[in-house]
Structures are given as structure tokens and as C-alpha cells.
Protein backbone atom coordinates (compact mmCIF):
# COMPACT_ATOMS: atom_id res chain seq x y z
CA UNK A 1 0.00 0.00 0.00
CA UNK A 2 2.98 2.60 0.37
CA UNK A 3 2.99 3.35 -3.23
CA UNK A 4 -0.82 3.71 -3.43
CA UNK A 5 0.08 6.12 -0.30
CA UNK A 6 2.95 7.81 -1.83
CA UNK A 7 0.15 8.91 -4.44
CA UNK A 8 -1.64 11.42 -2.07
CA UNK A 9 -1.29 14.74 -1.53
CA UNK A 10 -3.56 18.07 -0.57
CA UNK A 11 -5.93 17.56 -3.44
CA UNK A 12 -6.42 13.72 -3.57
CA UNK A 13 -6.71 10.85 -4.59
CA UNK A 14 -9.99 10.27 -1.96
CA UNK A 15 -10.07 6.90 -3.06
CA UNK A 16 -8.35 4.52 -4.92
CA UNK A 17 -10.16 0.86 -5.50
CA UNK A 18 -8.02 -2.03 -7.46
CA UNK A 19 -9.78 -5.16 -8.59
CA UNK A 20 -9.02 -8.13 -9.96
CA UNK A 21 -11.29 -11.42 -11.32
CA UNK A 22 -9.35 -15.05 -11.91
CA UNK A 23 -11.50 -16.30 -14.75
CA UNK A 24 -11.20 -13.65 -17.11
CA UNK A 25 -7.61 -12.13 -15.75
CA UNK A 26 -8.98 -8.95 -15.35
CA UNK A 27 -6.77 -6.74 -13.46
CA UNK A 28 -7.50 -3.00 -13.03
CA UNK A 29 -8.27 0.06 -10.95
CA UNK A 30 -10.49 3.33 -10.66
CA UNK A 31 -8.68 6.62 -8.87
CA UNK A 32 -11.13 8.95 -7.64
CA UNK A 33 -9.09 11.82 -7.12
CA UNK A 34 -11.01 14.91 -5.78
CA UNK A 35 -14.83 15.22 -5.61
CA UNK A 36 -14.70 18.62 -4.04
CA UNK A 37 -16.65 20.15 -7.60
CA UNK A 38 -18.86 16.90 -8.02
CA UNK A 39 -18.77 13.25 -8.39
CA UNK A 40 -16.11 11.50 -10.06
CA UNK A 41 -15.65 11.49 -13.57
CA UNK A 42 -13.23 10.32 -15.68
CA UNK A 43 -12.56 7.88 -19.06
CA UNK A 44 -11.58 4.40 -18.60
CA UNK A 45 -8.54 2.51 -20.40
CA UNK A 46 -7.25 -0.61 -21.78
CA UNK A 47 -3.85 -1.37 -22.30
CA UNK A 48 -1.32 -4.00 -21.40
CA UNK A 49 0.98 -1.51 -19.25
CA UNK A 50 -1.43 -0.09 -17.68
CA UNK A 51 0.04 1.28 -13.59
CA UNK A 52 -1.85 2.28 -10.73
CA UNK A 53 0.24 5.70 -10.60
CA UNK A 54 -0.86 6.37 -14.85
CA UNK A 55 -4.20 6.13 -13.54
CA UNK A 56 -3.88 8.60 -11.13
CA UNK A 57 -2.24 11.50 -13.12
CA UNK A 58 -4.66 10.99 -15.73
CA UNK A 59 -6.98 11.70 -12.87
CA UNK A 60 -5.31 14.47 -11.58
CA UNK A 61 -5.81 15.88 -15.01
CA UNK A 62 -9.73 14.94 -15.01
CA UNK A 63 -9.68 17.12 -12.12
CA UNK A 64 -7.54 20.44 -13.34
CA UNK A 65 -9.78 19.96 -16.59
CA UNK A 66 -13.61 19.74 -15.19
CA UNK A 67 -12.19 22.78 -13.12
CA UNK A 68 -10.77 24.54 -15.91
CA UNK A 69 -13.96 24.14 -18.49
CA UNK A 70 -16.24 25.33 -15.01
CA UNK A 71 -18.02 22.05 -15.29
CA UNK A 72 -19.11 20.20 -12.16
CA UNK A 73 -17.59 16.95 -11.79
CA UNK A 74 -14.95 16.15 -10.12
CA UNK A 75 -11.60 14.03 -11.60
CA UNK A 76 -11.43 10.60 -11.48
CA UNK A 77 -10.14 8.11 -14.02
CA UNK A 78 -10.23 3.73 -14.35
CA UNK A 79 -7.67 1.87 -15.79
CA UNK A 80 -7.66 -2.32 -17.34
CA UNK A 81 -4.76 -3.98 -17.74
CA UNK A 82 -4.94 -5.94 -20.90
CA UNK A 83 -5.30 -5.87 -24.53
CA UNK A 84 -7.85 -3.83 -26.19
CA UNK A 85 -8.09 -6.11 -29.37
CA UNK A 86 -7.83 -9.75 -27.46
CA UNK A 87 -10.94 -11.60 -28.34
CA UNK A 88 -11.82 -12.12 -24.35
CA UNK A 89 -11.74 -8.10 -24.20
CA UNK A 90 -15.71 -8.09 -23.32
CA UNK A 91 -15.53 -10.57 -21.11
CA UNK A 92 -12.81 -8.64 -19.55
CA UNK A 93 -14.91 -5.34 -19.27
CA UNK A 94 -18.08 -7.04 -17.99
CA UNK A 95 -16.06 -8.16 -14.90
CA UNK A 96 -14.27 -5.04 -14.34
CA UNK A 97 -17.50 -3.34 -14.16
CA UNK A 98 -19.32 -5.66 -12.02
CA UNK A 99 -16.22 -5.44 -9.51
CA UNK A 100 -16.95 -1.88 -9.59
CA UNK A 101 -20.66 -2.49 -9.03
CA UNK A 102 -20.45 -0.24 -5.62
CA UNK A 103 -18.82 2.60 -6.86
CA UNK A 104 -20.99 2.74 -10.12
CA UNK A 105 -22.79 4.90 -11.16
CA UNK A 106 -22.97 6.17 -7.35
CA UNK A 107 -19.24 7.72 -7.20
CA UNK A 108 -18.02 7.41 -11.05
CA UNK A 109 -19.44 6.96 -14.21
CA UNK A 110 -17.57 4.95 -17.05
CA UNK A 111 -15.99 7.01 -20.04
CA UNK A 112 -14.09 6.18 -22.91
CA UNK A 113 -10.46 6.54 -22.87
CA UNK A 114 -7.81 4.92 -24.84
CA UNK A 115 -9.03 1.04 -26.03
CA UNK A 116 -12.27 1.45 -25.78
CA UNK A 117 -15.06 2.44 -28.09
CA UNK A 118 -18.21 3.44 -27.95
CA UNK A 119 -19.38 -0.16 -27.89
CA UNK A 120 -17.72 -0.82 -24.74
CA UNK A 121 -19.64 1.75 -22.97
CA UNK A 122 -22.90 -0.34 -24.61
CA UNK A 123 -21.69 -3.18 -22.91
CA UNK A 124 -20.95 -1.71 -19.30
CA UNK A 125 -24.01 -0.57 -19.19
CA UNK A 126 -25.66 -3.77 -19.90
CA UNK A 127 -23.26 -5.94 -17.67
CA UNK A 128 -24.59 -3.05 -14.64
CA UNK A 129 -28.27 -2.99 -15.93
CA UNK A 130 -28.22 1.07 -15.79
CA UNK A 131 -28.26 3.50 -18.17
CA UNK A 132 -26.28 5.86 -16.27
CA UNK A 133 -23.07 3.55 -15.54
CA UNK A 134 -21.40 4.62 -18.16
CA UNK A 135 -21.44 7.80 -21.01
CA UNK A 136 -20.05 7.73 -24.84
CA UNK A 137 -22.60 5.20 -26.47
CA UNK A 138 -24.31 5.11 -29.60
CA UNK A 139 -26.59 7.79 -30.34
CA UNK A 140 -28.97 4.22 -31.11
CA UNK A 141 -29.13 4.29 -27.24
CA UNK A 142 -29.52 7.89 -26.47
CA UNK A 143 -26.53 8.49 -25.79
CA UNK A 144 -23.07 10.74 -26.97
CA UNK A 145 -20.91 9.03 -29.02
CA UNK A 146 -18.29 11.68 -28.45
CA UNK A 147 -15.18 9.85 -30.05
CA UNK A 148 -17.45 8.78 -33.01
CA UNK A 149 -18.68 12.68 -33.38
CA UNK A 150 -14.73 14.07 -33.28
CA UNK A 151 -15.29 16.60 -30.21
CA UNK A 152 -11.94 16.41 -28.95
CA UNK A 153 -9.80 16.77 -31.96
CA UNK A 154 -12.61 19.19 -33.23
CA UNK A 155 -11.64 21.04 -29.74
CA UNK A 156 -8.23 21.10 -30.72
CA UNK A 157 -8.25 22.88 -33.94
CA UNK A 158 -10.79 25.66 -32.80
CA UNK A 159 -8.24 26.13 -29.56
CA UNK A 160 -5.06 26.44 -32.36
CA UNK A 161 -7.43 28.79 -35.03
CA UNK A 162 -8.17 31.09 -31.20
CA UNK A 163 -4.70 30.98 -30.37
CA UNK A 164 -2.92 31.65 -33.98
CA UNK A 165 -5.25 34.64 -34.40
CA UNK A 166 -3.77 36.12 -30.58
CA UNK A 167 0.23 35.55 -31.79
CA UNK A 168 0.11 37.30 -35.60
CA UNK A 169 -0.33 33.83 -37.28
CA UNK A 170 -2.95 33.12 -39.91
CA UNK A 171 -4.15 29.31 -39.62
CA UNK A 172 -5.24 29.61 -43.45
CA UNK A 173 -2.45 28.17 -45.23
CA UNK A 174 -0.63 27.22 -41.67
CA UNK A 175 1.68 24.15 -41.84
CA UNK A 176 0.54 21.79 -39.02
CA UNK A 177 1.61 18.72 -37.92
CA UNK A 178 -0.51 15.80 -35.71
CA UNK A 179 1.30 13.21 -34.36
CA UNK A 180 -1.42 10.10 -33.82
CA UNK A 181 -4.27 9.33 -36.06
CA UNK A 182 -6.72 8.19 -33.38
CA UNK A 183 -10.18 9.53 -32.21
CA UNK A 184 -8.44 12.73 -31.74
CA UNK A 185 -5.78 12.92 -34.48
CA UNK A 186 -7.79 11.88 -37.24
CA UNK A 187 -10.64 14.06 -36.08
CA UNK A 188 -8.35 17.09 -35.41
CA UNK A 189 -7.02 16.53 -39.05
CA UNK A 190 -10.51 17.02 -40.76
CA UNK A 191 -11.07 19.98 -39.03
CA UNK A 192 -7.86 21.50 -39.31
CA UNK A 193 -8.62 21.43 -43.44
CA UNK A 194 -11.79 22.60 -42.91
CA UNK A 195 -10.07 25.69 -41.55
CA UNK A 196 -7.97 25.78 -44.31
CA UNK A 197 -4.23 24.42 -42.76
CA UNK A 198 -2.01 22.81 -44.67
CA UNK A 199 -1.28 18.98 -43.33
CA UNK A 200 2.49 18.44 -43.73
CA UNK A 201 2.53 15.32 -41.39
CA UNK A 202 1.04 12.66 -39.00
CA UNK A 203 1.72 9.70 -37.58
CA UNK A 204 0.61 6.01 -36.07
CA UNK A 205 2.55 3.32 -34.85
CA UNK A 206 3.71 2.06 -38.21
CA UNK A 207 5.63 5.79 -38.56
CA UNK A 208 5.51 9.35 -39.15
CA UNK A 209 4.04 10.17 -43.11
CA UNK A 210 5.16 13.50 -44.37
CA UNK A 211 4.72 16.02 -47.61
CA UNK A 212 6.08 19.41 -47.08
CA UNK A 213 3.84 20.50 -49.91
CA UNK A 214 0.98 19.06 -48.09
CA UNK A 215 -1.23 15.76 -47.62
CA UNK A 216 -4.41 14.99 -49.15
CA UNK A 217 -6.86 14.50 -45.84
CA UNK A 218 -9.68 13.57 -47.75
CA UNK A 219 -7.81 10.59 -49.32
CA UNK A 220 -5.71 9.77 -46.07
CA UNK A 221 -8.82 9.78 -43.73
CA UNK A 222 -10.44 7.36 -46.39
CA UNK A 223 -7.51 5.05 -46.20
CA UNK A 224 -7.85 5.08 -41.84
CA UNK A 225 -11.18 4.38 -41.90
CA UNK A 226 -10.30 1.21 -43.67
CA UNK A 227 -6.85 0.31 -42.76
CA UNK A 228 -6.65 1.90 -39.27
CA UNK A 229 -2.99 2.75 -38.19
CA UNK A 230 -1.67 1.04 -41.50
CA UNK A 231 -3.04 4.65 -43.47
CA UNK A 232 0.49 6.10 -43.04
CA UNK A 233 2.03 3.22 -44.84
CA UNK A 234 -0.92 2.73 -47.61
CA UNK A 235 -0.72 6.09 -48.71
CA UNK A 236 0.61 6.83 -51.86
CA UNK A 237 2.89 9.72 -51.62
CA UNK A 238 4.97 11.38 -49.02
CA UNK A 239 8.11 10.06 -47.51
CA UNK A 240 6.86 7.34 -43.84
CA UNK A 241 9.48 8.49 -41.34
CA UNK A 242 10.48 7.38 -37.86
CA UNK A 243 8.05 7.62 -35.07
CA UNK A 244 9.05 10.80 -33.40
CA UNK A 245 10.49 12.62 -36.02
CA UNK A 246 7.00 14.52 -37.07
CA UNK A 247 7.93 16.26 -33.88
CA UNK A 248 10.51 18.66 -35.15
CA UNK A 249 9.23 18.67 -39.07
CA UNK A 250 8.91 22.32 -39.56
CA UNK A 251 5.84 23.85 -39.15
CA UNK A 252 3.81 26.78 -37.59
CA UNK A 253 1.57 24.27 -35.14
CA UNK A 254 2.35 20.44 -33.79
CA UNK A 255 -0.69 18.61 -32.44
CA UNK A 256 0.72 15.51 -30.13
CA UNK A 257 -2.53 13.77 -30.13
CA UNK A 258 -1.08 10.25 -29.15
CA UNK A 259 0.46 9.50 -26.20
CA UNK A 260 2.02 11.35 -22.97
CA UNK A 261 5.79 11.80 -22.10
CA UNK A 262 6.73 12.65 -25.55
CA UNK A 263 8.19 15.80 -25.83
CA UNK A 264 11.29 15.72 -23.30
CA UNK A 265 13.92 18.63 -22.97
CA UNK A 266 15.93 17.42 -26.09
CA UNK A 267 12.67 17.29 -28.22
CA UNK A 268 11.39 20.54 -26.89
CA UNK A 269 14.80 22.40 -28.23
CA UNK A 270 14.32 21.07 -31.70
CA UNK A 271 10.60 22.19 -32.38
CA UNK A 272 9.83 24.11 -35.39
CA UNK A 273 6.11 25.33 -34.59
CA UNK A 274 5.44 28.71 -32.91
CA UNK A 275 2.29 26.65 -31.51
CA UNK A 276 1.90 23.57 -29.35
CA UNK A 277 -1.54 22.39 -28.97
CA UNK A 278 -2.02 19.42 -26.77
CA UNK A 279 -4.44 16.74 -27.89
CA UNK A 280 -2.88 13.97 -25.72
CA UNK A 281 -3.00 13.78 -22.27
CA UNK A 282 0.49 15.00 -20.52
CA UNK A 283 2.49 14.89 -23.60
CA UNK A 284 5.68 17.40 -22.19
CA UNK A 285 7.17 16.95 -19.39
CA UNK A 286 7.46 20.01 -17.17
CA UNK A 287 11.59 20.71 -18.31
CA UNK A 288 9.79 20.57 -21.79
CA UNK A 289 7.58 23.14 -21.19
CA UNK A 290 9.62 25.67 -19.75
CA UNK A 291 12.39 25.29 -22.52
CA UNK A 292 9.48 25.92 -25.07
CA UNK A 293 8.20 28.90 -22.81
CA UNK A 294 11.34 30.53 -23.10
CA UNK A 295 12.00 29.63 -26.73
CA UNK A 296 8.66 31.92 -27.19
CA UNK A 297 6.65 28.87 -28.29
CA UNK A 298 3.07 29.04 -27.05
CA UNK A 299 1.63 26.20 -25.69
CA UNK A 300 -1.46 25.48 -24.99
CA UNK A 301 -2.27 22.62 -21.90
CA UNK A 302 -4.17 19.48 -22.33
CA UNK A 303 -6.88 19.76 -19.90
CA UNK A 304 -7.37 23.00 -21.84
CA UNK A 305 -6.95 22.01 -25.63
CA UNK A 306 -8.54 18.51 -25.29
CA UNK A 307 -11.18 19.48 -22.89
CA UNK A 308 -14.07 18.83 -25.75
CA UNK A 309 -14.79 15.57 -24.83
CA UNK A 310 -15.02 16.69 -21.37
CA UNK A 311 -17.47 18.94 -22.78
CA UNK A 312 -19.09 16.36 -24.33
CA UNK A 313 -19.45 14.59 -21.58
CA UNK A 314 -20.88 16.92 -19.37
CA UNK A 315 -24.41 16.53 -22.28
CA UNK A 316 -23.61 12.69 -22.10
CA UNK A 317 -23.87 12.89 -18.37
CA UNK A 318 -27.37 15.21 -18.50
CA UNK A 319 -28.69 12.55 -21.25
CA UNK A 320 -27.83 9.57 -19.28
CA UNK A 321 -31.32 9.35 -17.76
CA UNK A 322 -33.42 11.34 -20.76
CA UNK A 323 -35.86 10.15 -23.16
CA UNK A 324 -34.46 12.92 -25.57
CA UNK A 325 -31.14 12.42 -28.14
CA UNK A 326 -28.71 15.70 -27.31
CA UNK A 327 -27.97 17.75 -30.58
CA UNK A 328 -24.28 17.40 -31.83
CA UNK A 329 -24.79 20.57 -33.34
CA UNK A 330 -25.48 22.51 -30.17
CA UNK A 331 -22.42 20.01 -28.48
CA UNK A 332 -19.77 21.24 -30.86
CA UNK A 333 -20.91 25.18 -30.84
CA UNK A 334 -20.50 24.41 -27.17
CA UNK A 335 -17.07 22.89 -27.88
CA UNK A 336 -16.14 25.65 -29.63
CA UNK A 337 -17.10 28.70 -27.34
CA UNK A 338 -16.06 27.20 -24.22
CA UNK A 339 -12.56 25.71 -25.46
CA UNK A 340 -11.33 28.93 -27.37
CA UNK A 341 -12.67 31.28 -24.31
CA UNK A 342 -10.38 29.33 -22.05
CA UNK A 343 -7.63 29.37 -24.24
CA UNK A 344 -7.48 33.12 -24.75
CA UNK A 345 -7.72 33.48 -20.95
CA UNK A 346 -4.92 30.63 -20.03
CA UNK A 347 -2.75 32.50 -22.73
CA UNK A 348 -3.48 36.05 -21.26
CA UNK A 349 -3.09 34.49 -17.47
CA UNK A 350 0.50 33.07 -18.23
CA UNK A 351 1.49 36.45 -19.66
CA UNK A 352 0.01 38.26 -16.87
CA UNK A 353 1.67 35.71 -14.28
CA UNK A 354 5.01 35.40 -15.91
CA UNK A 355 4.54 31.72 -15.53
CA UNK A 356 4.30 28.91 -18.12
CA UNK A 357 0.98 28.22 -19.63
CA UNK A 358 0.56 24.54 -17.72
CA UNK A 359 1.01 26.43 -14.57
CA UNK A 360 -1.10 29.46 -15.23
CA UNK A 361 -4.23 26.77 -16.68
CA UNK A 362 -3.55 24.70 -13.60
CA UNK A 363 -3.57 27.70 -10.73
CA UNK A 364 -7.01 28.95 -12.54
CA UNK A 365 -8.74 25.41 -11.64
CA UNK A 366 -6.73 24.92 -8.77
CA UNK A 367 -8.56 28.52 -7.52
CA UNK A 368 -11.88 27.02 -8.44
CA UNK A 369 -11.39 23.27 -6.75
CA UNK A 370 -9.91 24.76 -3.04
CA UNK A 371 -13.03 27.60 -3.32
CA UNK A 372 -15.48 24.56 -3.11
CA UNK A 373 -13.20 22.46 -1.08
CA UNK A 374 -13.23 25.35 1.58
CA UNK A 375 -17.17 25.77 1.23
CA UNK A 376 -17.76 22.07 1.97
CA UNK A 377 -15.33 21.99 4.92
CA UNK A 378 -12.62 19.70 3.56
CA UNK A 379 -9.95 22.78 4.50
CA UNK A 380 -9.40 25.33 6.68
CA UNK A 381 -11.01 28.55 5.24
């Protein structure tokens, strides 16, 4: 327990449950890390490495990010150790929920997070027999398919179109660069040619494809929907690099949409882009972001540039119960407004501060989590 221990500090984790079920060799856990704003709320995610001490950053983040969007939950986040394409991967979830049975939907509600799919939600809620154990399914069943819809990576590009227009830079015509083709990579692509920004390069496992005159995202995002993380390697044209090196291909704005701990020190010295957007969760370390702060790189923070499927969620959690579909229409304007409002104020806040743009974001929500921590009691006021 002294690494579960080691874990807490003034803001949390309240609770931290880990279960495990012989049969199907489900291991996993849920962190509940401060419910001072509302209950907790937080994706869940597969993968074979998945540690008890991931699960609680990423819910660390859940809570900076409800706080920073002003939305009234409270961070939390669940974890599965195992493989999100194994063929016992339901059988997996259904036990992992029904472990969870007393903390569901009561303290936490299931989201999707990386390896899961709307689907998965479908079949939590099942397993539980309650619409309101878990959020991101099927519009079929009511409910917000958020990852299906794009509102994260549709997030992202608004938050770079709000920023570029505060630092002199026109995203019309802007080279960008999105490392990871998932939900939000591939969905942050689309949207970024919408806007009118030139695509010089993404990646996927299989390596980092790249055009300095441009990609076609039409044809590319035909070739994921069929061939998944193989696209990079299918399409025909553009040099496939080394994983990583779409990181310093030059460019006005990188995207890391994929995974965290990416952009290190070394990295952050060899970036091209005047703006850093962050799709993925914790993608710089903290060394990283002060070299780019100095460098005169803006950055926007995770749990401010990702924050649509929080967004999202917030309708998934209102429709959990409803006999009415939400509107993704009235979602994404949300999406929109909220996410390049916050933004603007994170990027004005760091200036004002003198501080980096992670710590400016995460002293805003850290304002609004102790102001309802002191009204409930929880600290001296």
C-alpha cells in the first residue's frame, strides 16, 4: 500500500479501489481523485501496461480539466490492464465493471479513454443494468458518441485557429503537424482542413508520413477508416518516417494527439512550430515546457486544448437518464465557445503571471477546486 500512499497529496486521490477477477484475468483500478466540484468522472482505459500511478495523473488531469472548463464533476479516471483487441476483451470489461458495481454509477461513471469504443460503454451498461453507468454510447441508445462525433480533436483545432489569431499567425495556409491518427488525431485533421491548414505530417505506430507540400486529408482519412494505423504506410505519396520525427518537421503548429511523455527537454529544443496544442494527455514533461516557454513557443495545456470531450461529456452525463437524443450541433458550438474562451484566458493568465501556460491553466482550476473544497469543509477557510 505505500505506493498507493505515496500517491496522495492536498488535493487527492480520496479513493483509490483495485480489482481483480481469476476467470477472465482482469486486473484494473479506478482513482477517484477529488470530488470537491462533483462526483467522479473520468474515461476508462485498456492497455497492457497499464500502472496504478498512470491512472492517477490521468486523474489528476480529469480534475484540473472539469475545473478549468467550469463544469461540475470532479476528476477521477479507471484503468484495465490488458489488450484492447484480445478476443476475451468483453468478457474482460463485464467483470471489471461488475467489480466496480459499488462505486458505479454512485461515485463514477464509465468514459471512454484509450481502447475502448463506444461499444464498450454499450456493454458496461448492460453488464450493470443502468443506463447511467457509463457515457459515450451510440446515439442508437440515447446516448453521446463523443469519439465517433470528433469533439476532442474538433476542440483542438478551434483552440489552435483562437490561439494563432492572438500571436500574428494566420491558420489559413498554416503548416501543421498531428502526431497520432486516433479519435483525436484523425478528427483534429478534418477539421484543421476545414479551416484551411495545410497537413504536412502525422503519424501512427507504423511511422511518421510526411509532404512538405501538403497531404491529401480527404484521401488519407479514407484510407484510416479502412486500414486503421496502416493509413500512413498505404498512402501513396509522401516520404513514412520514424516515429518521433514529425515532432521537429517544420511547421507553424504540432498537435501531439497520441500518447504522454513525448516531448522531453531534447525534443522541446528542436521544435519548429510557434504553436503547441495538446491533444494527448500530458504529452511534455514540465523541463519541456519551460524550454518551449522561453524559446517563445506558445503552448497550450491538455486539460485546456482537449477538454471537448469533457465537454461532451458533461451533455452525455445530463442525457444519461433522458428520453431525448442531445444535438451534436449545439455540443460542438458548445465545444467551440467554451474551449477557445479558455484558451485566450490561459494565454493572457500566463502572460500576466510570468509563468508557463501549464502552470497558469492549472492555478485557474486549482482557484476554483480549493473555493469549493473550503465551502464544503474539507480545509481550513
Amino acid at each position: 500500500m505505500s505506493d498507493v500512499l505515496s500517491l496522495m497529496d492536498q488535493w487527492g486521490p480520496e479513493k483509490v479501489v483495485s480489482v481483480s477477477h481469476t476467470r477472465t484475468g482482469m486486473k484494473g483500478v479506478l482513482v477517484i481523485d477529488n470530488t470537491a466540484r462533483g462526483m467522479g468522472k473520468g474515461g476508462t482505459r485498456m492497455s497492457p501496461t497499464v500502472t496504478t500511478g498512470e491512472v492517477a495523473r490521468l486523474a489528476r488531469v480529469m480534475t484540473w480539466k472539469w475545473a478549468a472548463v467550469d463544469l461540475f464533476y470532479g476528476g477521477a479516471k479507471a484503468g484495465i490492464v490488458g489488450d484492447p483487441t484480445g478476443r476475451d476483451k468483453e468478457a474482460v470489461l463485464r467483470a471489471f465493471a461488475r467489480a466496480l458495481s459499488n462505486e458505479v454509477p454512485a461515485e463514477y461513471v464509465f468514459g471512454l479513454d484509450m481502447g475502448l469504443t463506444e461499444d464498450d460503454a454499450a456493454i458496461i451498461q448492460d453488464e450493470l443494468g443502468d443506463r447511467g453507468a457509463a457515457v459515450g454510447t451510440d446515439a442508437v441508445l440515447g446516448g453521446v458518441p463523443y469519439d465517433r462525433l470528433g469533439v476532442t480533436g474538433y476542440g483542438v483545432a478551434e483552440v489552435a485557429d483562437a490561439l494563432a489569431a492572438r500571436i500574428g499567425l494566420t491558420l489559413d495556409g498554416a503548416r501543421v503537424v498531428v502526431q497520432g491518427l486516433g479519435a483525436v488525431g484523425s478528427a483534429a485533421v478534418r477539421r484543421f482542413a476545414e479551416l484551411g491548414a495545410t497537413v504536412v505530417a502525422v503519424s501512427s505506430v507504423h511511422g511518421a508520413l510526411c509532404d512538405p507540400a501538403g497531404l491529401d486529408v480527404e484521401r488519407l482519412l479514407r484510407l484510416h477508416a479502412e486500414f486503421g494505423d496502416l493509413a500512413v504506410k498505404e498512402y501513396a505519396g509522401g516520404v513514412v518516417q520514424a516515429l518521433g520525427s514529425e515532432l521537429v518537421v517544420p511547421a507553424e503548429v504540432l498537435v501531439p494527439a497520441a500518447l504522454q511523455d513525448v516531448i522531453d527537454e531534447g525534443v522541446a529544443g528542436r521544435i519548429t512550430a510557434r504553436l503547441v496544442v495538446e491533444g494527448a494527455n500530458l504529452p511534455t514533461s514540465p523541463a519541456a515546457q519551460r524550454v518551449l516557454a522561453e524559446r517563445g513557443v506558445v503552448v497550450v495545456p491538455d486539460f485546456i486544448a482537449n477538454a471537448g470531450g469533457v465537454v461532451a461529456a458533461g451533455f452525455a452525463m445530463d442525457a444519461r437518464y433522458s428520453a431525448f437524443r442531445p444535438d451534436a450541433e449545439v455540443i460542438r458550438a458548445s465545444v467551440s465557445t467554451k474551449l477557445r474562451e479558455n484558451a485566450v484566458r490561459v494565454h493572457e493568465e500566463s502572460a500576466r503571471r510570468g509563468v508557463t501556460s501549464h502552470e497558469a491553466a492549472r492555478a485557474l482550476a486549482q482557484e476554483r477546486v480549493l473555493a469549493a473544497m473550503r465551502l464544503k469543509g474539507r480545509v481550513a477557510s
